[in-house]
PDB file of N, CA and C in Angstrom:
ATOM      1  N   UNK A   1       2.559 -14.504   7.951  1.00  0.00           N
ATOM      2  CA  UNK A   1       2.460 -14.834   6.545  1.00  0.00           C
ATOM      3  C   UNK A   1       3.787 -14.492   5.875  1.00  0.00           C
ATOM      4  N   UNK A   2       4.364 -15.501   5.067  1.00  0.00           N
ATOM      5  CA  UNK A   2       5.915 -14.926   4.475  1.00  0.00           C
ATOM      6  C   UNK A   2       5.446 -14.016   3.168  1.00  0.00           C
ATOM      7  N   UNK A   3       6.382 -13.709   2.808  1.00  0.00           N
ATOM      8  CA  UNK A   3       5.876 -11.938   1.954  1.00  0.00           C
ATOM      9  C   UNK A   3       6.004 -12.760   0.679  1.00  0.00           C
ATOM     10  N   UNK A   4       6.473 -13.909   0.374  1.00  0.00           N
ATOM     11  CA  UNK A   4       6.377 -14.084  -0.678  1.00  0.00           C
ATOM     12  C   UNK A   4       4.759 -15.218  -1.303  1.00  0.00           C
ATOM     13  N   UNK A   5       3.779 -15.105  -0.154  1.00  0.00           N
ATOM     14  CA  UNK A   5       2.313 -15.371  -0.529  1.00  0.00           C
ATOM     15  C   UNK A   5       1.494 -13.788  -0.462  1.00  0.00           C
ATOM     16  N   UNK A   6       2.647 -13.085  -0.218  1.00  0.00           N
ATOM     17  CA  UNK A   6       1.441 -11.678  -0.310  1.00  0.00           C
ATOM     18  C   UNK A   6       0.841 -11.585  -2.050  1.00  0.00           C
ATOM     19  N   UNK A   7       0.095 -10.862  -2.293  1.00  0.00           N
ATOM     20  CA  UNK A   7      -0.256 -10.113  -3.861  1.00  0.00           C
ATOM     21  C   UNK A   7      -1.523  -9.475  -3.258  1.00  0.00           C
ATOM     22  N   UNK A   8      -2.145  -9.830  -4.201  1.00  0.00           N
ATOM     23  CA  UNK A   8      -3.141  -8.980  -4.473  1.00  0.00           C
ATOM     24  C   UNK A   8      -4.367  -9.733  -2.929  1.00  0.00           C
ATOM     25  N   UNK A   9      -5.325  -8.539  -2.714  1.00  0.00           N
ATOM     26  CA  UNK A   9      -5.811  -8.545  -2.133  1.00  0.00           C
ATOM     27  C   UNK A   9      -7.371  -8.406  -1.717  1.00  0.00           C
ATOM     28  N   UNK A  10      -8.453  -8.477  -0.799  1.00  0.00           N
ATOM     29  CA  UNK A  10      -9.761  -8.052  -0.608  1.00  0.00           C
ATOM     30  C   UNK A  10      -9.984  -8.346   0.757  1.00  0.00           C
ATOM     31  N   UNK A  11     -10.371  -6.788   0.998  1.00  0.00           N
ATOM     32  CA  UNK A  11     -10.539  -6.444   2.460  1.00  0.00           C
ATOM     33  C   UNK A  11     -11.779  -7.464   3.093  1.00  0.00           C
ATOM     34  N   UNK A  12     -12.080  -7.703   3.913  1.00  0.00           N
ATOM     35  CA  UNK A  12     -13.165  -8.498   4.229  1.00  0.00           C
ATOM     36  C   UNK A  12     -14.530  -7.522   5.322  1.00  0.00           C
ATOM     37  N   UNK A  13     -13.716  -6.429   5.640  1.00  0.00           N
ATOM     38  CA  UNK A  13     -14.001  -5.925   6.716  1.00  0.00           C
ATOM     39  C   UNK A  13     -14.112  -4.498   6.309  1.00  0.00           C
ATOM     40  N   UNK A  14     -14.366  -3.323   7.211  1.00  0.00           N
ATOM     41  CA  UNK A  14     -14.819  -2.014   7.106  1.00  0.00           C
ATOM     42  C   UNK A  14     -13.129  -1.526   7.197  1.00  0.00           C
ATOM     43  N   UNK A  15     -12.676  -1.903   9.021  1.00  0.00           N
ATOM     44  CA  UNK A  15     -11.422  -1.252   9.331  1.00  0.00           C
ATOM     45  C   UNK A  15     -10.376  -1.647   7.922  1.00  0.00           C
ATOM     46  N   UNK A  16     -10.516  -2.865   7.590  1.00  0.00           N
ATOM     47  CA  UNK A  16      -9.444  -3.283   6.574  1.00  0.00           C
ATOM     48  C   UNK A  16      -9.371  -2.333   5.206  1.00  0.00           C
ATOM     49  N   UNK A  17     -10.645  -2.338   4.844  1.00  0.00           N
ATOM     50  CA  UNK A  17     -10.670  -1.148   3.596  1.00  0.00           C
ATOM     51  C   UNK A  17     -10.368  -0.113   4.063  1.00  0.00           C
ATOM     52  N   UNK A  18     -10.661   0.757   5.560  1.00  0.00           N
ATOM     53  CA  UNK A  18     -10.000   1.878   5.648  1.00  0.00           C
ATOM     54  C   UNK A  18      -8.407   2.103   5.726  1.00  0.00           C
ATOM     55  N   UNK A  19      -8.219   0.895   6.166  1.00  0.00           N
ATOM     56  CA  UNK A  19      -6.525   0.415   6.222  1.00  0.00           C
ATOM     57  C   UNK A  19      -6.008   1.358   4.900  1.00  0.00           C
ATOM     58  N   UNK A  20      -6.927   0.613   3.860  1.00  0.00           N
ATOM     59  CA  UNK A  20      -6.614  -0.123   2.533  1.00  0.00           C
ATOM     60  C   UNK A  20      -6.772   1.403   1.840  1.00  0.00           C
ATOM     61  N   UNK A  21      -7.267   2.011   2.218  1.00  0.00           N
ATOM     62  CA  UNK A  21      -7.387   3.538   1.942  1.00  0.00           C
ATOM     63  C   UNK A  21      -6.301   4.214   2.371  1.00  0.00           C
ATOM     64  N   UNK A  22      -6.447   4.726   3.851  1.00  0.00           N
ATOM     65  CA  UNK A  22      -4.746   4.527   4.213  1.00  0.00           C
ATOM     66  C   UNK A  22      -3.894   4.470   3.158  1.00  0.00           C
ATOM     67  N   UNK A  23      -3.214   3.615   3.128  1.00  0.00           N
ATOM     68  CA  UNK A  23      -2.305   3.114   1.931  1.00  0.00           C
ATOM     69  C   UNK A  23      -2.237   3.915   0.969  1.00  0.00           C
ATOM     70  N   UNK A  24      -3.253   3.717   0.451  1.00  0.00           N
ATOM     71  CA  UNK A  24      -3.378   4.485  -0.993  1.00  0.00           C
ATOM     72  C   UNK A  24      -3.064   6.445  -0.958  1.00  0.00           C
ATOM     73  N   UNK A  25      -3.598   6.640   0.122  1.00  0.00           N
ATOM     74  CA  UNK A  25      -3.097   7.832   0.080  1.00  0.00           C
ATOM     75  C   UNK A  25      -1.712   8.409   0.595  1.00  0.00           C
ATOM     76  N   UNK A  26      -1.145   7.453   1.285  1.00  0.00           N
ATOM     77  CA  UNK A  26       0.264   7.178   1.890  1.00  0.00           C
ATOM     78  C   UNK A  26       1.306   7.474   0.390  1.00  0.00           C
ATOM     79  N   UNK A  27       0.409   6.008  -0.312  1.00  0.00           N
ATOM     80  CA  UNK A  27       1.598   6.268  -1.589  1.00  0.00           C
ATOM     81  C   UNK A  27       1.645   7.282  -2.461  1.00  0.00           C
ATOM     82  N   UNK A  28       0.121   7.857  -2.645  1.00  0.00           N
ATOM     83  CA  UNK A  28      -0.314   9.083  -3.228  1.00  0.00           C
ATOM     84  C   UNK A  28       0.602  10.402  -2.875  1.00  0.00           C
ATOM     85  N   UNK A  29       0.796  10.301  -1.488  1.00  0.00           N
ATOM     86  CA  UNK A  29       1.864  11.310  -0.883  1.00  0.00           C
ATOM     87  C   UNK A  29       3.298  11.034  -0.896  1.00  0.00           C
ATOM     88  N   UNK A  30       3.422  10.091  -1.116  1.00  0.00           N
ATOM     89  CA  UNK A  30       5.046   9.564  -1.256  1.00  0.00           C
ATOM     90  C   UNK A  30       5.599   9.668  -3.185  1.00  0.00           C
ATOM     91  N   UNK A  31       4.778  10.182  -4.161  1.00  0.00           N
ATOM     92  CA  UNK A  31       4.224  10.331  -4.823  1.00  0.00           C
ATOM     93  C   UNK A  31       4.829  11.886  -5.471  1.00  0.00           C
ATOM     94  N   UNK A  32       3.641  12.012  -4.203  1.00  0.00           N
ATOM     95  CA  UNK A  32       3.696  13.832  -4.657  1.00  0.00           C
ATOM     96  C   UNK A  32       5.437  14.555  -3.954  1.00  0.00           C
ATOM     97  N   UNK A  33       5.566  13.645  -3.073  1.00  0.00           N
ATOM     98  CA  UNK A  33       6.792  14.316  -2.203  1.00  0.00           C
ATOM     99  C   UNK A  33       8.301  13.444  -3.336  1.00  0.00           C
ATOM    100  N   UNK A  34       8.352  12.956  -4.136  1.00  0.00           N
ATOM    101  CA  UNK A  34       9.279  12.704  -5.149  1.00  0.00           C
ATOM    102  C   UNK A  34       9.327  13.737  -6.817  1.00  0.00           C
ATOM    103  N   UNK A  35       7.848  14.090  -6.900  1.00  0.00           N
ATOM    104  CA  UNK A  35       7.744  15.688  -7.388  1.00  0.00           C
ATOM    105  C   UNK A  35       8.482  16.858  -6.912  1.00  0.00           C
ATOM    106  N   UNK A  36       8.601  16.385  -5.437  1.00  0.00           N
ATOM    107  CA  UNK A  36       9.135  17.881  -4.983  1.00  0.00           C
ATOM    108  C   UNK A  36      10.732  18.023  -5.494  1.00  0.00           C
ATOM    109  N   UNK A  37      11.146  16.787  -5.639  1.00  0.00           N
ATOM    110  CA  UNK A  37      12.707  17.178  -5.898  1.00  0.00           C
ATOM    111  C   UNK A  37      13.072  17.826  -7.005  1.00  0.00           C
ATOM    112  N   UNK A  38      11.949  17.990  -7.730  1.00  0.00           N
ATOM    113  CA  UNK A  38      12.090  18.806  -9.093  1.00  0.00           C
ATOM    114  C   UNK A  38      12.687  20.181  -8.377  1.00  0.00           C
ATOM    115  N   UNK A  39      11.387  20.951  -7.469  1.00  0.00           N
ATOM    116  CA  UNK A  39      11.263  21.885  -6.904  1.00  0.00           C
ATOM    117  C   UNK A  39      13.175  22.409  -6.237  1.00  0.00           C
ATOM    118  N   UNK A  40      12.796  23.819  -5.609  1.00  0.00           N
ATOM    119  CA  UNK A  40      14.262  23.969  -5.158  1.00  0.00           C
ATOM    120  C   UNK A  40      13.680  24.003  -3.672  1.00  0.00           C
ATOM    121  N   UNK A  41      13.885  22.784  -3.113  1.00  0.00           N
ATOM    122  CA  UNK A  41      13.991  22.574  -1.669  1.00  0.00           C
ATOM    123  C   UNK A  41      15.037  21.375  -1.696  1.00  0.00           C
ATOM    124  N   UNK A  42      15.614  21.563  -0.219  1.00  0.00           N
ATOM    125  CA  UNK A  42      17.121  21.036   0.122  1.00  0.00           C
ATOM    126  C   UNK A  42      16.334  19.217  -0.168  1.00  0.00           C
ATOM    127  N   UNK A  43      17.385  18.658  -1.148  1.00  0.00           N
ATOM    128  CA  UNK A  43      17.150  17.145  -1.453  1.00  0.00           C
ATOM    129  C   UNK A  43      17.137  16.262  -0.700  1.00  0.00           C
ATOM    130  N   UNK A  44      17.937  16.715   0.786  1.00  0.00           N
ATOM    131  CA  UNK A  44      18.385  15.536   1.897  1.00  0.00           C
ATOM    132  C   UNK A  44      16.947  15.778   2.570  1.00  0.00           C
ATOM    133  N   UNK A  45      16.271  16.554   3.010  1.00  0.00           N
ATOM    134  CA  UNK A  45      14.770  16.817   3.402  1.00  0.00           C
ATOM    135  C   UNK A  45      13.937  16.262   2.657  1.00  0.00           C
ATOM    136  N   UNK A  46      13.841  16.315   1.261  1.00  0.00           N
ATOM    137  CA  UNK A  46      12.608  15.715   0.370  1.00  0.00           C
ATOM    138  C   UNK A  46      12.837  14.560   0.204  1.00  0.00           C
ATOM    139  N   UNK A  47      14.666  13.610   0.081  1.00  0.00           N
ATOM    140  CA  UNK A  47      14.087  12.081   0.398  1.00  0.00           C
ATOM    141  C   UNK A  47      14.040  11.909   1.624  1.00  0.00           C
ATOM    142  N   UNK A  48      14.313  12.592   3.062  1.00  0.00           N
ATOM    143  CA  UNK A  48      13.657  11.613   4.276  1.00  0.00           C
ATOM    144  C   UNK A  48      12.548  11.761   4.330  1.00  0.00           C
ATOM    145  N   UNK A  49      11.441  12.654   3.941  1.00  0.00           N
ATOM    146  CA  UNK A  49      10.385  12.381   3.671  1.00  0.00           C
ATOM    147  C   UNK A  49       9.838  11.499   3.073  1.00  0.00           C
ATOM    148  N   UNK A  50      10.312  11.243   1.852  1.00  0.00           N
ATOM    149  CA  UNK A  50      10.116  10.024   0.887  1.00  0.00           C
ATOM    150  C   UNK A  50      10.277   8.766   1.276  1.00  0.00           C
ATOM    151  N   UNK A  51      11.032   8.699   2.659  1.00  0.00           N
ATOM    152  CA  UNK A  51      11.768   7.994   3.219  1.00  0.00           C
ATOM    153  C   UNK A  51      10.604   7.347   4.059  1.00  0.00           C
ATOM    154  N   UNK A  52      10.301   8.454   4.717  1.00  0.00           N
ATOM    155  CA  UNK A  52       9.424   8.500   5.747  1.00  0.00           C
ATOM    156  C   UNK A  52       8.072   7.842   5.760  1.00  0.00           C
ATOM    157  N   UNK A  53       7.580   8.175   4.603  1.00  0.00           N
ATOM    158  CA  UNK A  53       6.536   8.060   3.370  1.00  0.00           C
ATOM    159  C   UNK A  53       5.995   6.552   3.303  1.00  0.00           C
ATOM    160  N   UNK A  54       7.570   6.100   2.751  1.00  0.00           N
ATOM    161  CA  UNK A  54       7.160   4.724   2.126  1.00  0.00           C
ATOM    162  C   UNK A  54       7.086   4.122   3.395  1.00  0.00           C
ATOM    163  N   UNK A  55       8.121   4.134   4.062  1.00  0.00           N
ATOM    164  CA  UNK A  55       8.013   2.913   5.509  1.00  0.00           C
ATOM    165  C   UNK A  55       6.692   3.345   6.299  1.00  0.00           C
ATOM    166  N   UNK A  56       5.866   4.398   6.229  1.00  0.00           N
ATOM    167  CA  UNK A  56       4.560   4.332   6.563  1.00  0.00           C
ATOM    168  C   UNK A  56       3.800   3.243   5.745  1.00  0.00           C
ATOM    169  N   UNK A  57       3.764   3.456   4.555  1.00  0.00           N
ATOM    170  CA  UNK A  57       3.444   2.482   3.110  1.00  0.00           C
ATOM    171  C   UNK A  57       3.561   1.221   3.699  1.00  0.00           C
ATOM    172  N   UNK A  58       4.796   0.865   4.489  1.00  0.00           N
ATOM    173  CA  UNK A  58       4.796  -0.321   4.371  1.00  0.00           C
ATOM    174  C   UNK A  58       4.148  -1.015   5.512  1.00  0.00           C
ATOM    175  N   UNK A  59       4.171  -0.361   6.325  1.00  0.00           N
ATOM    176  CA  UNK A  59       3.635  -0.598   7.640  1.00  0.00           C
ATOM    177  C   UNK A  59       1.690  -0.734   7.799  1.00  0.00           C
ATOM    178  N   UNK A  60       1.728   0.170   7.268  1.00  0.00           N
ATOM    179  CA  UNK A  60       0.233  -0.263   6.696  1.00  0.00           C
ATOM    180  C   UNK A  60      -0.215  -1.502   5.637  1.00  0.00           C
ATOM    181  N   UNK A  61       0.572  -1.636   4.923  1.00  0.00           N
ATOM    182  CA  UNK A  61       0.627  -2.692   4.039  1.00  0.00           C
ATOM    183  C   UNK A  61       0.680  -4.069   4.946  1.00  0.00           C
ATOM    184  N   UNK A  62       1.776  -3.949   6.233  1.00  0.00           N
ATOM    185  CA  UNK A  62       1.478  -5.238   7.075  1.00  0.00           C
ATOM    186  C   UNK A  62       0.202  -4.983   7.980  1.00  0.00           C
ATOM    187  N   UNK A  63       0.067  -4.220   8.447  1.00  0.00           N
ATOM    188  CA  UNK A  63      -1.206  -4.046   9.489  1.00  0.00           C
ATOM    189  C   UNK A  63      -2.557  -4.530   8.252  1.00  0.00           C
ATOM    190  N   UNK A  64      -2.415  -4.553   7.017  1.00  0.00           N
ATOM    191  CA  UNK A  64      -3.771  -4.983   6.359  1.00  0.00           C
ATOM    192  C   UNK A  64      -3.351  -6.484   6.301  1.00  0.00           C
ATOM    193  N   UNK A  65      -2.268  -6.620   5.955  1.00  0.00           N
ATOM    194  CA  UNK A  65      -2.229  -8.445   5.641  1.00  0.00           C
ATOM    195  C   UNK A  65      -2.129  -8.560   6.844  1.00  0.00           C
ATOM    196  N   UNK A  66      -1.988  -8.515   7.990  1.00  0.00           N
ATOM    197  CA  UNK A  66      -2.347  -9.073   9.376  1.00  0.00           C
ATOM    198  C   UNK A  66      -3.928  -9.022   9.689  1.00  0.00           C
ATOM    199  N   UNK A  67      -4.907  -8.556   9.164  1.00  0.00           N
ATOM    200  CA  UNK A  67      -6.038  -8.009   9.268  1.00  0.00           C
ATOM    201  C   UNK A  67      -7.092  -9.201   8.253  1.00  0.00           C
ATOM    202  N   UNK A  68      -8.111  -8.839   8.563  1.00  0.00           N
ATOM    203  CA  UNK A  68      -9.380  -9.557   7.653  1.00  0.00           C
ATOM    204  C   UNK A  68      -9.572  -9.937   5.899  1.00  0.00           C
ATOM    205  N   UNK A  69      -8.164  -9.619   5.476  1.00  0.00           N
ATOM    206  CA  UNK A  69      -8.476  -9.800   3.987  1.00  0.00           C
ATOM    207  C   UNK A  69      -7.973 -11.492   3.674  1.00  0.00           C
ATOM    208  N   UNK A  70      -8.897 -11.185   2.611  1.00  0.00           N
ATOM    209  CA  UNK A  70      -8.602 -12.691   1.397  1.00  0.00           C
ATOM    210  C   UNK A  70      -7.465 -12.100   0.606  1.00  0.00           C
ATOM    211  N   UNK A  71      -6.071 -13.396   0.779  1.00  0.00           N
ATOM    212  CA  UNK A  71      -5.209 -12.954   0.102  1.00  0.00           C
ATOM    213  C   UNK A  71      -4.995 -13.828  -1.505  1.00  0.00           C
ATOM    214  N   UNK A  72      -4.488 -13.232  -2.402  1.00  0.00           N
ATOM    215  CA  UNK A  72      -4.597 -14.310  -3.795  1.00  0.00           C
ATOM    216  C   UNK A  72      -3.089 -13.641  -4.233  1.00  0.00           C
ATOM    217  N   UNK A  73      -2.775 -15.197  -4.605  1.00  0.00           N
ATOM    218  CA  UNK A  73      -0.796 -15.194  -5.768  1.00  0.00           C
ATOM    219  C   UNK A  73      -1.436 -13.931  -7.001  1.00  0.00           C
ATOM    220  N   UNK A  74      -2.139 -13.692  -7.435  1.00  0.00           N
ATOM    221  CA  UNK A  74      -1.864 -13.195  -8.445  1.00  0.00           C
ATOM    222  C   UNK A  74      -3.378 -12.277  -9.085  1.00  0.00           C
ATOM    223  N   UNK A  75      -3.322 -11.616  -9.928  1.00  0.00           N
ATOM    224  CA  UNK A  75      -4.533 -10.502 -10.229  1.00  0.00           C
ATOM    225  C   UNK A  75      -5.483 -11.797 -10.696  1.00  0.00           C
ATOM    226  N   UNK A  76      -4.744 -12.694 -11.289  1.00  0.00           N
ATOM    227  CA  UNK A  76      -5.973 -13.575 -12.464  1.00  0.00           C
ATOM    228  C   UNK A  76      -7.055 -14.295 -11.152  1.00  0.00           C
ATOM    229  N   UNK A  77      -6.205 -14.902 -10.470  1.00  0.00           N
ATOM    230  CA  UNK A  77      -7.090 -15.485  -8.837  1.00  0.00           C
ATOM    231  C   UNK A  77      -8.167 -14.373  -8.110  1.00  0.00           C
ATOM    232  N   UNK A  78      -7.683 -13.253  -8.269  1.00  0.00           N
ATOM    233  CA  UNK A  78      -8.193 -12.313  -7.454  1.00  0.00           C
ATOM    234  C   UNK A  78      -9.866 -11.745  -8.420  1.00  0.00           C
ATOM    235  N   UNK A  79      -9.995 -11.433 -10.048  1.00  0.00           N
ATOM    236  CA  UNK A  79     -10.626 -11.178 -10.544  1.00  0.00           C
ATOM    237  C   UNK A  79     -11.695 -12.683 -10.786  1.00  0.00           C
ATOM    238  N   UNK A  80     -11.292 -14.249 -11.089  1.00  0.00           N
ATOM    239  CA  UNK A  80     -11.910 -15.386 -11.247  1.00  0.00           C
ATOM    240  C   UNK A  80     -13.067 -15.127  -9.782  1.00  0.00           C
ATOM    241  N   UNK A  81     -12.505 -14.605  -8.471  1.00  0.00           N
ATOM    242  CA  UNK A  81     -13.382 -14.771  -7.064  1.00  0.00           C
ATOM    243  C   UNK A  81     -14.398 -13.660  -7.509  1.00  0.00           C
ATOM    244  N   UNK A  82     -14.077 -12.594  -7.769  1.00  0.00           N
ATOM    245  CA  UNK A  82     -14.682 -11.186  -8.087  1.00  0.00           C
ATOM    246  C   UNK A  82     -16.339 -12.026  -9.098  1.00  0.00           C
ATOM    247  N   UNK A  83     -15.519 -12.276  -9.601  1.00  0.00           N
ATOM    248  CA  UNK A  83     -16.633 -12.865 -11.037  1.00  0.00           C
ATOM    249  C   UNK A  83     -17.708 -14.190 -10.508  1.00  0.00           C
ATOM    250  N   UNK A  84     -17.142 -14.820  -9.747  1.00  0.00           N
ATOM    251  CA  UNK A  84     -17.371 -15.817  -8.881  1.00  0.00           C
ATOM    252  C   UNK A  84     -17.091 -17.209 -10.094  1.00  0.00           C
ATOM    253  N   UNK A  85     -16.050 -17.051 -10.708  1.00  0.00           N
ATOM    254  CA  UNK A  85     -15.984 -18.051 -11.438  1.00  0.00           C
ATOM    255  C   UNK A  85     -15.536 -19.430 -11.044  1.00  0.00           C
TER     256      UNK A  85
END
């Protein structure tokens, strides 16, 4: 799939929402680990983490669009199916 039909999304499947969970807490932690640079820990450590972080992010992000979901261009497509309009 070229990345520029990705958007918004709906899992179809169990594994896909756990994917889809995944994710969310991936970024949740990529997140909290860009907080840390406030903190006094060495900066070259807290972005390869950050580093680390996202390209997990992203990698999961392809393992779900390779996976069982309905993909839609845009939120308005994605909420019209929701509604079943």
């Amino acid at each position: 799939m070229d990345s520029k039909e990705l958007g918004w999304f709906i899992p179809n499947d169990k594994t896909t929402a756990l994917l889809n969970l995944l994710r969310v807490k991936a970024r949740e932690a990529e997140r909290t680990a860009v907080r840390l640079l406030d903190d006094d820990l060495p900066a070259n450590k807290v972005n390869e983490l950050i580093g680390m972080l996202n390209q997990l992010n992203k990698y999961i992000a392809h393992l779900i669009f390779l996976s069982n979901v309905h993909v839609f261009r845009n939120v308005n497509d994605k909420i019209r199916t929701l509604l079943n309009v």
